[in-house]
PDB file of N, CA and C in Angstrom:
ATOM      1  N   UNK A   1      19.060 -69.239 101.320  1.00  0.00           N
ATOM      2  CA  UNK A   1      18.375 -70.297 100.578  1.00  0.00           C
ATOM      3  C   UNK A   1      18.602 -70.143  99.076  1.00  0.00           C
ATOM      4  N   UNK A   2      18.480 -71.073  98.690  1.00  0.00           N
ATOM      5  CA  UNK A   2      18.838 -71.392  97.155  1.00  0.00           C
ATOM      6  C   UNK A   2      17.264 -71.490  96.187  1.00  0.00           C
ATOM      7  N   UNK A   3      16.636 -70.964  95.718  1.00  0.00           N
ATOM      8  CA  UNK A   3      16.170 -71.602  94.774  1.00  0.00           C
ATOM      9  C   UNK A   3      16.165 -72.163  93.334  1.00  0.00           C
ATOM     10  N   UNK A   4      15.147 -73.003  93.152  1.00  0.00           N
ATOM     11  CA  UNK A   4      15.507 -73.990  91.751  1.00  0.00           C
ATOM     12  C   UNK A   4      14.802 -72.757  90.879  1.00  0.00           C
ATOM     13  N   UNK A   5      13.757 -72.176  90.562  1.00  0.00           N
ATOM     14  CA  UNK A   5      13.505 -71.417  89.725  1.00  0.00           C
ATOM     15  C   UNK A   5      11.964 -69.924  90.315  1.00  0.00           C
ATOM     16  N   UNK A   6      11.805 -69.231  89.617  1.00  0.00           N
ATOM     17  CA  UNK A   6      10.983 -68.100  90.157  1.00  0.00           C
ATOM     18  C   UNK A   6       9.949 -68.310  90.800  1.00  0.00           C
ATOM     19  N   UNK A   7       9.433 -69.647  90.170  1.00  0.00           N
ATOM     20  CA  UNK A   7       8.019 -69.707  90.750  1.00  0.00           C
ATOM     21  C   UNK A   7       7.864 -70.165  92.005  1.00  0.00           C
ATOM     22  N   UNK A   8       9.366 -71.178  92.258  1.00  0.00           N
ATOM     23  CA  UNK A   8       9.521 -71.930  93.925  1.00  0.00           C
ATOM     24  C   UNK A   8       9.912 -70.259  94.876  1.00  0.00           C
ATOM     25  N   UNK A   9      10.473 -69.430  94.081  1.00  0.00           N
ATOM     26  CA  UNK A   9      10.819 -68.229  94.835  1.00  0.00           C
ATOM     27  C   UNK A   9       9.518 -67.567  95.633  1.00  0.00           C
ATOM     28  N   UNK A  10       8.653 -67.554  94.372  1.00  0.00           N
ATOM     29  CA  UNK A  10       7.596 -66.484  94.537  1.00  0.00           C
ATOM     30  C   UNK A  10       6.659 -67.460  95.474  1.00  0.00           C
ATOM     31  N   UNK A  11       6.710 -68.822  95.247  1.00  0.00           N
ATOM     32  CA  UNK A  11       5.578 -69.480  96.321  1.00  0.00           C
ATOM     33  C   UNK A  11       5.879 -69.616  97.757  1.00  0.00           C
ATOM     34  N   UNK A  12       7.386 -69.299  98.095  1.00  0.00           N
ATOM     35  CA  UNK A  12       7.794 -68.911  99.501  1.00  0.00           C
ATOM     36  C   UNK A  12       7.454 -70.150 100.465  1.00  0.00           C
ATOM     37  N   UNK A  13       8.026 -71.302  99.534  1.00  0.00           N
ATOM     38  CA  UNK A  13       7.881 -72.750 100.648  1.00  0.00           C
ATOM     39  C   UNK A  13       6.431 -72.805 101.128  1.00  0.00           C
ATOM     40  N   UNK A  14       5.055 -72.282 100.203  1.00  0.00           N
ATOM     41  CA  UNK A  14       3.993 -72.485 100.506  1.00  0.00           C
ATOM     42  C   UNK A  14       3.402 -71.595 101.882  1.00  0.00           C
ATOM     43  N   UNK A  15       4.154 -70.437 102.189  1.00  0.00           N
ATOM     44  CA  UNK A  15       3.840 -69.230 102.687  1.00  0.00           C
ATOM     45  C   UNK A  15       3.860 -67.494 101.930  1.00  0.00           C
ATOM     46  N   UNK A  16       3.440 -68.243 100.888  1.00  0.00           N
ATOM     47  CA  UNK A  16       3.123 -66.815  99.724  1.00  0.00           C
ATOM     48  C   UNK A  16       2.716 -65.644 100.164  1.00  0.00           C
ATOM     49  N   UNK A  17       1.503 -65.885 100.596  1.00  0.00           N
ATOM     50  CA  UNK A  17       0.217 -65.274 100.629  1.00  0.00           C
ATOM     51  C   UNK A  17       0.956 -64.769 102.263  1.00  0.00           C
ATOM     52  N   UNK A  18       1.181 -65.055 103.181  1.00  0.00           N
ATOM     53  CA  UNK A  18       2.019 -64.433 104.254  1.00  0.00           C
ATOM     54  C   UNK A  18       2.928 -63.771 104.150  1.00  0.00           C
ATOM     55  N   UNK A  19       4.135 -63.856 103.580  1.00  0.00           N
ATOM     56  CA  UNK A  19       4.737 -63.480 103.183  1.00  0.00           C
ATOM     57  C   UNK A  19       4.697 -61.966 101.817  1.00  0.00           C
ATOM     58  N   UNK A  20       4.327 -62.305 101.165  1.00  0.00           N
ATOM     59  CA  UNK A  20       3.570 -61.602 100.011  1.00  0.00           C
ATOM     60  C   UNK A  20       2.680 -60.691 100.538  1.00  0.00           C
ATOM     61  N   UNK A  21       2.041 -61.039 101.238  1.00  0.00           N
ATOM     62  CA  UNK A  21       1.306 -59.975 102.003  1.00  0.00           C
ATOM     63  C   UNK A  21       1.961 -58.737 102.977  1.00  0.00           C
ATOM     64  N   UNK A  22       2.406 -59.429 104.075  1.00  0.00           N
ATOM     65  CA  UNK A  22       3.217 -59.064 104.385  1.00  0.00           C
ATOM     66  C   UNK A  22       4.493 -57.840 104.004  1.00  0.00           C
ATOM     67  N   UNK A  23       4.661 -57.888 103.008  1.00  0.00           N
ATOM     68  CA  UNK A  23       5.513 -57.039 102.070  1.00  0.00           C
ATOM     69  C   UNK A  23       4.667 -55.539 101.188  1.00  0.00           C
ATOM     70  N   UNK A  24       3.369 -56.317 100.847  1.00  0.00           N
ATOM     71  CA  UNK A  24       2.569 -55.169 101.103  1.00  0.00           C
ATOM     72  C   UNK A  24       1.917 -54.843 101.594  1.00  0.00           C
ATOM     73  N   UNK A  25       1.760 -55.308 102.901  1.00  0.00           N
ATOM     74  CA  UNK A  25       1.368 -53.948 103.626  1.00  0.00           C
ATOM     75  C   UNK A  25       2.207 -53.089 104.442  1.00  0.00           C
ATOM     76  N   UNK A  26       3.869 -53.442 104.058  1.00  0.00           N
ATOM     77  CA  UNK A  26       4.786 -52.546 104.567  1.00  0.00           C
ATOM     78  C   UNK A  26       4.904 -51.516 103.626  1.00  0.00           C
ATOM     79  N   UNK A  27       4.702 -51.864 102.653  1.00  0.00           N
ATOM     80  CA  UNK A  27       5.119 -50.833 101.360  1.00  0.00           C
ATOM     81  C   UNK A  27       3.655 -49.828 101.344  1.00  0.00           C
ATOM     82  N   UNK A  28       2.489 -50.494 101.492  1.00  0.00           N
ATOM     83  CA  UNK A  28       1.364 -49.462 102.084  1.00  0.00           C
ATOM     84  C   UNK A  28       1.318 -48.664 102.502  1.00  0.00           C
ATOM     85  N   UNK A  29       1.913 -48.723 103.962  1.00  0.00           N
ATOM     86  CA  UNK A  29       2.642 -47.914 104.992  1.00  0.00           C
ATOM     87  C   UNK A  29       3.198 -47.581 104.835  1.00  0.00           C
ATOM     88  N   UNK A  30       4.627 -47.659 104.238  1.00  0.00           N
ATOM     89  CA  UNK A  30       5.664 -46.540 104.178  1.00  0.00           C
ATOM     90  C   UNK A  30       4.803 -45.279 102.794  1.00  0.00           C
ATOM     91  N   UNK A  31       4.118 -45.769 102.114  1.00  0.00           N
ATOM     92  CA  UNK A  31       3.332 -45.005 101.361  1.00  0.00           C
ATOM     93  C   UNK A  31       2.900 -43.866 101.492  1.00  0.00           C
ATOM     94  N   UNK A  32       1.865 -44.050 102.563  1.00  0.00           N
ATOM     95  CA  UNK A  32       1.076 -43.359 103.190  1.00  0.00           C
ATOM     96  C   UNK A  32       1.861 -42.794 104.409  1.00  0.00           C
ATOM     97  N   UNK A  33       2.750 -43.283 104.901  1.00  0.00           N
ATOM     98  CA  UNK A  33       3.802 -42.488 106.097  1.00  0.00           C
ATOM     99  C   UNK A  33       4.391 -41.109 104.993  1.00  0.00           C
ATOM    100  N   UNK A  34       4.588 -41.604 103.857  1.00  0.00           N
ATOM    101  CA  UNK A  34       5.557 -40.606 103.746  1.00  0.00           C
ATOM    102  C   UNK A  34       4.624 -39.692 103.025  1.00  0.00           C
ATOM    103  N   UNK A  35       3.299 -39.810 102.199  1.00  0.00           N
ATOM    104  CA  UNK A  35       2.317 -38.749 101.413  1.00  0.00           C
ATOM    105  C   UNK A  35       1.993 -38.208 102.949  1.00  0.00           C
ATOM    106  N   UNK A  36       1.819 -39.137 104.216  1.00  0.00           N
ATOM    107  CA  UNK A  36       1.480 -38.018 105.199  1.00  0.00           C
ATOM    108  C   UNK A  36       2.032 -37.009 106.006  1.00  0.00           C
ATOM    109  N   UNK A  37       3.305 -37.166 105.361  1.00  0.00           N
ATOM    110  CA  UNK A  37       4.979 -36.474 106.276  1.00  0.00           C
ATOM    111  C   UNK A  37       5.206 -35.021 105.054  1.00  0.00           C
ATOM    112  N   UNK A  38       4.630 -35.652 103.960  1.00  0.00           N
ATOM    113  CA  UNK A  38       4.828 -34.644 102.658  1.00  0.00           C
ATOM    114  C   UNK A  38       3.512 -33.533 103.412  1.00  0.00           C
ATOM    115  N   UNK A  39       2.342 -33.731 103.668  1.00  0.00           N
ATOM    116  CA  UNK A  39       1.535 -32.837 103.926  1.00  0.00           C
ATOM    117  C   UNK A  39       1.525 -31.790 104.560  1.00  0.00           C
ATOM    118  N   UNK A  40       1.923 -32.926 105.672  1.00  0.00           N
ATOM    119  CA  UNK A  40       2.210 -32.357 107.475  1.00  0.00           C
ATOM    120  C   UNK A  40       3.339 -30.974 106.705  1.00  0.00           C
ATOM    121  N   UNK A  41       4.320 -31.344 106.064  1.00  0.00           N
ATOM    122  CA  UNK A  41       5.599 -29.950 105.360  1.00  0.00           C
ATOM    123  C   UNK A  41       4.836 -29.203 105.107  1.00  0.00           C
ATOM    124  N   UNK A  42       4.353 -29.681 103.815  1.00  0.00           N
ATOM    125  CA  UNK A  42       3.229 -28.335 103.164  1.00  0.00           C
ATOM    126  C   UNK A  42       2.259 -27.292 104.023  1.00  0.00           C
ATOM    127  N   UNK A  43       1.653 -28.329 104.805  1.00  0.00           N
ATOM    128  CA  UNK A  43       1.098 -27.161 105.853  1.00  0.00           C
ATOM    129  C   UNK A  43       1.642 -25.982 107.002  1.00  0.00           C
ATOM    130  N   UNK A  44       3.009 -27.039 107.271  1.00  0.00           N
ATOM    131  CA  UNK A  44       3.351 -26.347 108.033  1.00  0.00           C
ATOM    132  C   UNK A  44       4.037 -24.992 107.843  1.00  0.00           C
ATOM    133  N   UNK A  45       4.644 -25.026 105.963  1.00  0.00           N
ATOM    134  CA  UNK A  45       5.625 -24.306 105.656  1.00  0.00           C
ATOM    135  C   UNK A  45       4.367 -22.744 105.311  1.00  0.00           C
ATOM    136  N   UNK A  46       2.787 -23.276 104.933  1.00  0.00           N
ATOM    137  CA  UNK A  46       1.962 -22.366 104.969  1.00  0.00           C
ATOM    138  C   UNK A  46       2.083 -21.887 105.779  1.00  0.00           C
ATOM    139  N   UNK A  47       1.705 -22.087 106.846  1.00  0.00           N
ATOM    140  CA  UNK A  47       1.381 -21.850 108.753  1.00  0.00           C
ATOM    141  C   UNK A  47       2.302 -20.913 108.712  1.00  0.00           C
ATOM    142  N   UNK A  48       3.722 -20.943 108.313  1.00  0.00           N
ATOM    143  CA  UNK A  48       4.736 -20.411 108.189  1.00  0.00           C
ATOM    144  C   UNK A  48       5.258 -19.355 107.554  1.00  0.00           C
ATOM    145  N   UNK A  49       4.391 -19.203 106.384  1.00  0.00           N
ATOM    146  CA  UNK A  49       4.080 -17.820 105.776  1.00  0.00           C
ATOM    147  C   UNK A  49       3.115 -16.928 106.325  1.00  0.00           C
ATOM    148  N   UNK A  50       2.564 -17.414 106.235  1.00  0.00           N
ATOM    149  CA  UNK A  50       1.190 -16.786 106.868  1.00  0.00           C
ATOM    150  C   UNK A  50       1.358 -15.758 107.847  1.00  0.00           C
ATOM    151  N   UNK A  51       2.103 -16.358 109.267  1.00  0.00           N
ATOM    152  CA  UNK A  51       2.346 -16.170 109.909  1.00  0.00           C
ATOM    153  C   UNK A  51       3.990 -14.852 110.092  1.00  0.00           C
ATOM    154  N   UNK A  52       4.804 -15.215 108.964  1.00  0.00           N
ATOM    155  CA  UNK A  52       5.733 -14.130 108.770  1.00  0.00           C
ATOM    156  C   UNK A  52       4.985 -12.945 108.229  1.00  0.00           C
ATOM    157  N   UNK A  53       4.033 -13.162 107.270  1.00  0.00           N
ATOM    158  CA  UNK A  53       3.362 -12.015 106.153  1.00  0.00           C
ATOM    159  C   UNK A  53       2.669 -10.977 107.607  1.00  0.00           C
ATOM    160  N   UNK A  54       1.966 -12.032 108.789  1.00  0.00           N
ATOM    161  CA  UNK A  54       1.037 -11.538 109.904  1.00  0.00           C
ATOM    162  C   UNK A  54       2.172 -10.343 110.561  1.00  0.00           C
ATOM    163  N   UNK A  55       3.195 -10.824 110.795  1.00  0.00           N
ATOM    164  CA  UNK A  55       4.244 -10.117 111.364  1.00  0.00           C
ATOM    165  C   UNK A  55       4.853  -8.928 110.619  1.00  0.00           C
ATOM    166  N   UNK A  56       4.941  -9.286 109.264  1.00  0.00           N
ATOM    167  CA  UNK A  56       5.598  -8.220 108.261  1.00  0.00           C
ATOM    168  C   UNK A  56       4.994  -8.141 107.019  1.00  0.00           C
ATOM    169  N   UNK A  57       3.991  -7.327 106.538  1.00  0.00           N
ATOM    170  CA  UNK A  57       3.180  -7.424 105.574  1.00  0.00           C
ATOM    171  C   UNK A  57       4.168  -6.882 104.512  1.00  0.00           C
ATOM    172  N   UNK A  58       5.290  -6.458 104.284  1.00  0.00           N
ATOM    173  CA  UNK A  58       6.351  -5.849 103.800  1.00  0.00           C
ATOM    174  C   UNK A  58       7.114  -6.658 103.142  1.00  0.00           C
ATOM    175  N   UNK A  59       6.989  -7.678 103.987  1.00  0.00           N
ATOM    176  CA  UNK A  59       7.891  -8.841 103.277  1.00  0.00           C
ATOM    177  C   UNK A  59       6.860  -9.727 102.904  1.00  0.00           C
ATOM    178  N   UNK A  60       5.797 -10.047 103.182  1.00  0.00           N
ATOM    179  CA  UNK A  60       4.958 -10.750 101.891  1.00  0.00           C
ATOM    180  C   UNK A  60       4.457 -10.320 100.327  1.00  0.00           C
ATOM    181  N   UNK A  61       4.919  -8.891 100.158  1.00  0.00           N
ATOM    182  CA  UNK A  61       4.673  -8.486  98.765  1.00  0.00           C
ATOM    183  C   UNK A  61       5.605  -8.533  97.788  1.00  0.00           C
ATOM    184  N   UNK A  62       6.965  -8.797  98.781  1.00  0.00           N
ATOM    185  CA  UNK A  62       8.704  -8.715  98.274  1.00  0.00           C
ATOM    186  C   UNK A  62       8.720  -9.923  97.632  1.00  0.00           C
ATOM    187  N   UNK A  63       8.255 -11.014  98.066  1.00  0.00           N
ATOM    188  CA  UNK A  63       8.075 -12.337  97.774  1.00  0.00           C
ATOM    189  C   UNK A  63       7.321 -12.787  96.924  1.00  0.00           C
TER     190      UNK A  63
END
């Protein structure tokens, strides 16, 4: 589609607000997918020390 200028763009043939919406609440989601994928790491990479130091207290002081 072609439009004549920004504002016919942004009003989306009078499905704005669908559309527009739409867009954020994908960007919401990928938001929050990825601050919750960042966490899920962080914890796990703890879990992960923790758990080597439990095994080898030798190598958690080296570190």
């Amino acid at each position: 589609m072609i439009w004549q200028n920004w504002s016919v763009f942004i009003a989306m043939g009078g499905y704005a607000l669908y559309v527009w919406g739409a867009v954020l609440v994908f960007f919401a989601a990928l938001t929050l997918e990825l601050f919750s994928v960042n966490q899920a790491k962080k914890s796990l990479l703890r879990e992960l020390k923790l758990e080597q130091q439990s095994r080898d207290p030798e190598a958690g002081r080296a570190a």
